[in-house]
C-alpha atoms as a PDB file:
ATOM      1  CA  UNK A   1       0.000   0.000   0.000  1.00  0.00           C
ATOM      2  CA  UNK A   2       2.908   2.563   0.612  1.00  0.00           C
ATOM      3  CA  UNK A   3       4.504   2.151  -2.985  1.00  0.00           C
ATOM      4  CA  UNK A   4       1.114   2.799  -4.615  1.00  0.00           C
ATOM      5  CA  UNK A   5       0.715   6.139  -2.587  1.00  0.00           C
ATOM      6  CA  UNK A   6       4.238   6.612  -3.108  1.00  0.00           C
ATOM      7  CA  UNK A   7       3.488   6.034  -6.803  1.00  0.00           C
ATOM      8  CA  UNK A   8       0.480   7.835  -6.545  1.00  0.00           C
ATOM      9  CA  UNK A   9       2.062  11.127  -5.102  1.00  0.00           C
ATOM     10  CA  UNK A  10       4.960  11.045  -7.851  1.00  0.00           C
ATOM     11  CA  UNK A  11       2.887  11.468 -10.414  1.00  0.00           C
ATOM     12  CA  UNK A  12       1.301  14.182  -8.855  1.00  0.00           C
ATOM     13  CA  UNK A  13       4.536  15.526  -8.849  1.00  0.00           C
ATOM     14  CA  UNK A  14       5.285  14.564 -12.392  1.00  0.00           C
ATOM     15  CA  UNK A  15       2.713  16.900 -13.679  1.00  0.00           C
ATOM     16  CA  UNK A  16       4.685  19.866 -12.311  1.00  0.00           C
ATOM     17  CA  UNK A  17       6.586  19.021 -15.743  1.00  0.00           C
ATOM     18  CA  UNK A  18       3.933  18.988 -18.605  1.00  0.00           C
ATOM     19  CA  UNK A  19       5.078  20.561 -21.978  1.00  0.00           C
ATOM     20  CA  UNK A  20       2.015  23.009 -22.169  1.00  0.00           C
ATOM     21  CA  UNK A  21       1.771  25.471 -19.909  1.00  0.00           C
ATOM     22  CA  UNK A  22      -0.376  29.003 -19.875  1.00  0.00           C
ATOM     23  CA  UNK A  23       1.882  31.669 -20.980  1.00  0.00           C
ATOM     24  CA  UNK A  24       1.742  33.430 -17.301  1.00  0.00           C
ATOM     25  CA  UNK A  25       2.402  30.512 -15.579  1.00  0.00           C
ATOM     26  CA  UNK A  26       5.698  30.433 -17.774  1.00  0.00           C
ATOM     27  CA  UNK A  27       6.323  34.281 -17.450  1.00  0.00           C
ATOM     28  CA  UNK A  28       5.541  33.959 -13.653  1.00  0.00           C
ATOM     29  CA  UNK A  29       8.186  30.892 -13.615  1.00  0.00           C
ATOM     30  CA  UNK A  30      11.091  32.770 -15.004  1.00  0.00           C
ATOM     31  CA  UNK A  31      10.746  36.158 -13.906  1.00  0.00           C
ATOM     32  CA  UNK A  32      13.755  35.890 -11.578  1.00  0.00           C
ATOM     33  CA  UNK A  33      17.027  37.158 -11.484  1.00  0.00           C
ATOM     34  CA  UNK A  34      18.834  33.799 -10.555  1.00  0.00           C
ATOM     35  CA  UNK A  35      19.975  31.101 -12.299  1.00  0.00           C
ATOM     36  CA  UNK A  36      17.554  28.604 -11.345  1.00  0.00           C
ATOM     37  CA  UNK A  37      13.932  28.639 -10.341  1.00  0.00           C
ATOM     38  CA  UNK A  38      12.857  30.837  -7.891  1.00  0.00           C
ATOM     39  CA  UNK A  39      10.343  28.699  -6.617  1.00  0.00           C
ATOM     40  CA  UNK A  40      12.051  25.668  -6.235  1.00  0.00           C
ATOM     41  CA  UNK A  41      14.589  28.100  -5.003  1.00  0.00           C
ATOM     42  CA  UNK A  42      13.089  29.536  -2.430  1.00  0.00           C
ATOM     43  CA  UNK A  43      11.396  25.878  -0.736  1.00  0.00           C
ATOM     44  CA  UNK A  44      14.497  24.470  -0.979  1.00  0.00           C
ATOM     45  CA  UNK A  45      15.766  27.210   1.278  1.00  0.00           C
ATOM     46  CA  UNK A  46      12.439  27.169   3.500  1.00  0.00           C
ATOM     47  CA  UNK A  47      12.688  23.507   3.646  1.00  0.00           C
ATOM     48  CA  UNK A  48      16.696  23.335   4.910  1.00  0.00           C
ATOM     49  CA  UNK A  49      16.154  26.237   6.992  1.00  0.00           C
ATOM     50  CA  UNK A  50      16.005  24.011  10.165  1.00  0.00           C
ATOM     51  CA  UNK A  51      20.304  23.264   9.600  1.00  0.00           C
ATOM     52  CA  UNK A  52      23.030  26.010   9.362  1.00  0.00           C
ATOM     53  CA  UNK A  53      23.690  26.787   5.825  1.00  0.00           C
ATOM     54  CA  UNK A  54      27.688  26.244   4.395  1.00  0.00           C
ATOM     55  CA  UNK A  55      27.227  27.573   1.176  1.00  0.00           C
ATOM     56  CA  UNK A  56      24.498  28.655  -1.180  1.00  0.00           C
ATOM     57  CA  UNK A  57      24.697  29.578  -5.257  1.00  0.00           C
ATOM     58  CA  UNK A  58      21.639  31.044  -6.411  1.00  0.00           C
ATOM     59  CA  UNK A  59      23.307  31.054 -10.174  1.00  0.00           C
ATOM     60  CA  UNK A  60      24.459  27.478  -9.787  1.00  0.00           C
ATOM     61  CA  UNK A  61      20.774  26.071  -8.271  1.00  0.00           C
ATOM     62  CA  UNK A  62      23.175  24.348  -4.770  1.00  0.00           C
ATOM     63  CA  UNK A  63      22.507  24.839  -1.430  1.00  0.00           C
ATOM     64  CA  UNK A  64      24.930  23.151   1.461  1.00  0.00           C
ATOM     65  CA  UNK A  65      24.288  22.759   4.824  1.00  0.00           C
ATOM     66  CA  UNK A  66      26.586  22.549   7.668  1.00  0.00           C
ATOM     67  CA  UNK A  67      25.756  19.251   9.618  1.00  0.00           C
ATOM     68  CA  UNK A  68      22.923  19.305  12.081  1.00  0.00           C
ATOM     69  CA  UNK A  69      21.556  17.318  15.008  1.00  0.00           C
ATOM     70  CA  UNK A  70      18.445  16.771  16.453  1.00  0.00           C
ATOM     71  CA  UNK A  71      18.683  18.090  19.995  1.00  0.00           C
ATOM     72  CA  UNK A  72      16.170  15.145  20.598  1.00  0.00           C
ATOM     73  CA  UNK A  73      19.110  12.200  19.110  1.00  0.00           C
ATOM     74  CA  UNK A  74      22.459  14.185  19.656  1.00  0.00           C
ATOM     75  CA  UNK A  75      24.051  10.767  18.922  1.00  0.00           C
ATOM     76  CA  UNK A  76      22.881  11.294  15.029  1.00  0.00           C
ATOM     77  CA  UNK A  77      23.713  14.173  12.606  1.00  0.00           C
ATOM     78  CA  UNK A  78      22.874  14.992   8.945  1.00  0.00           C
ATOM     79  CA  UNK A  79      24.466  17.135   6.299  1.00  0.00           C
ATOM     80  CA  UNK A  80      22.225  18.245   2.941  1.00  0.00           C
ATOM     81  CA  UNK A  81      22.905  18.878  -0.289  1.00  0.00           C
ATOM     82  CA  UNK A  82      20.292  20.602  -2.431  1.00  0.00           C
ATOM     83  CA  UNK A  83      20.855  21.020  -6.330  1.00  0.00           C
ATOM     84  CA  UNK A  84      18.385  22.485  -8.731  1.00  0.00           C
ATOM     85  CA  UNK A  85      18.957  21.671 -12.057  1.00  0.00           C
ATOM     86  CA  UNK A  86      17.066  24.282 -14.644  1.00  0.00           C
ATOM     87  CA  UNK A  87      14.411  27.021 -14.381  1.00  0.00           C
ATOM     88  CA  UNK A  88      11.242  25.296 -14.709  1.00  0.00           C
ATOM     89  CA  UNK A  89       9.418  24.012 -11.818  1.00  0.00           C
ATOM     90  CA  UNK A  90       9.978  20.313 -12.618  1.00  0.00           C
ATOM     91  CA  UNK A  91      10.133  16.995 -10.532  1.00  0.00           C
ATOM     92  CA  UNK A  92      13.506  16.032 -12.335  1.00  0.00           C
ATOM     93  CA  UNK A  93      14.639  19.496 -11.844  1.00  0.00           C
ATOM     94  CA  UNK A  94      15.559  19.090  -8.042  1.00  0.00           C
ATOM     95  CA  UNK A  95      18.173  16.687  -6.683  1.00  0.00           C
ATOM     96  CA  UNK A  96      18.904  16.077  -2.197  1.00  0.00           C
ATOM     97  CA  UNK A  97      21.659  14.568  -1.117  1.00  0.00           C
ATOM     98  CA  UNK A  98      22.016  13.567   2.660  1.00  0.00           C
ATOM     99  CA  UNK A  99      25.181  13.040   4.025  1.00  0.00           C
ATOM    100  CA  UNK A 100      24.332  10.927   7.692  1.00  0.00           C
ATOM    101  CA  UNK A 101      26.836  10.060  10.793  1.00  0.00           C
ATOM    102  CA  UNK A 102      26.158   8.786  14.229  1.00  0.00           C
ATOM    103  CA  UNK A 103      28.617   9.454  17.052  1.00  0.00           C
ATOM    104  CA  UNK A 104      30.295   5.966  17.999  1.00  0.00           C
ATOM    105  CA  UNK A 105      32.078   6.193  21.434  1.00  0.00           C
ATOM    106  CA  UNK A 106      33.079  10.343  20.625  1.00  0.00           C
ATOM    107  CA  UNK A 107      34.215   9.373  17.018  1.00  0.00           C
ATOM    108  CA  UNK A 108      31.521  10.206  13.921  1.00  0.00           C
ATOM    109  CA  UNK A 109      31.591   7.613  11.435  1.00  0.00           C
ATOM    110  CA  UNK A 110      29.315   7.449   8.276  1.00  0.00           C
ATOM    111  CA  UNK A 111      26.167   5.862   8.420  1.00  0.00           C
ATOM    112  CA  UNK A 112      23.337   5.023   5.496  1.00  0.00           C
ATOM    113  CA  UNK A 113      20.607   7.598   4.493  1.00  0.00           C
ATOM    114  CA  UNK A 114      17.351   6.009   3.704  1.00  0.00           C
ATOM    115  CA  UNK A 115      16.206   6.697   0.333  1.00  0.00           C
ATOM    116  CA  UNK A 116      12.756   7.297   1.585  1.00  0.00           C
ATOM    117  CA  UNK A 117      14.202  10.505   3.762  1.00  0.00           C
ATOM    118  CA  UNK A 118      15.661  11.902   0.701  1.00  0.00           C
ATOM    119  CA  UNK A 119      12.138  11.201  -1.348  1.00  0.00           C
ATOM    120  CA  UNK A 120      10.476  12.463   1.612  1.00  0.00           C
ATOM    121  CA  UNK A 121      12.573  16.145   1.219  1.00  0.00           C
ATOM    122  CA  UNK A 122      12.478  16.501  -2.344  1.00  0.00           C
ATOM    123  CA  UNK A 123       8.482  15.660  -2.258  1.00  0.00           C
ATOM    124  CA  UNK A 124       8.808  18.363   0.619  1.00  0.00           C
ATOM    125  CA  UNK A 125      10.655  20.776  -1.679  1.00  0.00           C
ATOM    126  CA  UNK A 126       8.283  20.096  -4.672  1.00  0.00           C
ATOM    127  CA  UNK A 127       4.944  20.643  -2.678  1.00  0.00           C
ATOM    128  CA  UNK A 128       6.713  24.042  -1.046  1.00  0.00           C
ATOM    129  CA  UNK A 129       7.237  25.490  -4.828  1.00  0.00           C
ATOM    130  CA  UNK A 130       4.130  24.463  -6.227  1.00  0.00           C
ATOM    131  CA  UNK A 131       1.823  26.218  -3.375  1.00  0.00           C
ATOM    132  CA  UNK A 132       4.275  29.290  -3.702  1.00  0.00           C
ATOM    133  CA  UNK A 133       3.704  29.386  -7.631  1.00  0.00           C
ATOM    134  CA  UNK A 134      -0.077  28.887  -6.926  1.00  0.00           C
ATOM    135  CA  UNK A 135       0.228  32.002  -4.659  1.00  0.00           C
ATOM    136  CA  UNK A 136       1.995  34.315  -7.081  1.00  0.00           C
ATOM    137  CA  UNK A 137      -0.113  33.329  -9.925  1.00  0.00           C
ATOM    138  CA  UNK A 138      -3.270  33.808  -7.653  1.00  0.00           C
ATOM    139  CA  UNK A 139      -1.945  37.019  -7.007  1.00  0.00           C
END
């Protein structure tokens, strides 16, 4: 049951994509003056906002963060990468990387990300841009 909501909810996203779009919606899209688009732009930045940032490009589409921990699991910690790839708002136009460690006896040694935390951000990310498009074009 999880995959076909899973499966469900991606092609939700995968519409963000389609070929024909209104001419405002385009306009709307690319009126920016970075690199990338602004509303995937801006969620990505919304969405990380919880860990300190290490570096962001606004021309490039790549936002770093410095690693973070829960205060509630201080024994884990998590470092993001967040790359946008053009300047339409497009599921294959976002990329997360997670970087994860947990603290063994005072040393931090690398640990595996679940793929499902990574969907789970970019999904995140996706949703964020979408409902801030819908706001400017509402607008």
């Amino acid at each position: 049951m999880g995959f076909a909501l899973l499966g469900a909810s991606l092609i939700g996203l995968s519409a963000c994509g389609g070929s024909e779009r209104p001419r405002t919606e385009l306009a709307a899209a690319q009126l920016n003056t970075i690199g990338v688009n602004a509303y995937l732009w801006r969620a990505a930045l919304e969405t990380v906002s919880f860990a300190p940032l290490l570096q962001t490009d606004s021309n490039g589409g790549v936002i770093v963060t410095d690693w973070y921990a829960n205060p509630a699991n201080p024994g884990e910690r998590v470092k993001l990468t967040v790359t946008i790839l053009d300047q339409d708002l497009r599921a294959d136009a976002l990329r997360v990387a997670a970087s994860r460690q947990v603290n063994d006896g005072g040393t931090w040694v690398e640990a595996p990300v679940q793929a499902a935390t990574v969907q789970k951000l970019e999904d995140i990310i996706l949703t964020k841009a979408r409902d801030l498009r819908r706001q400017a074009l509402a607008s």
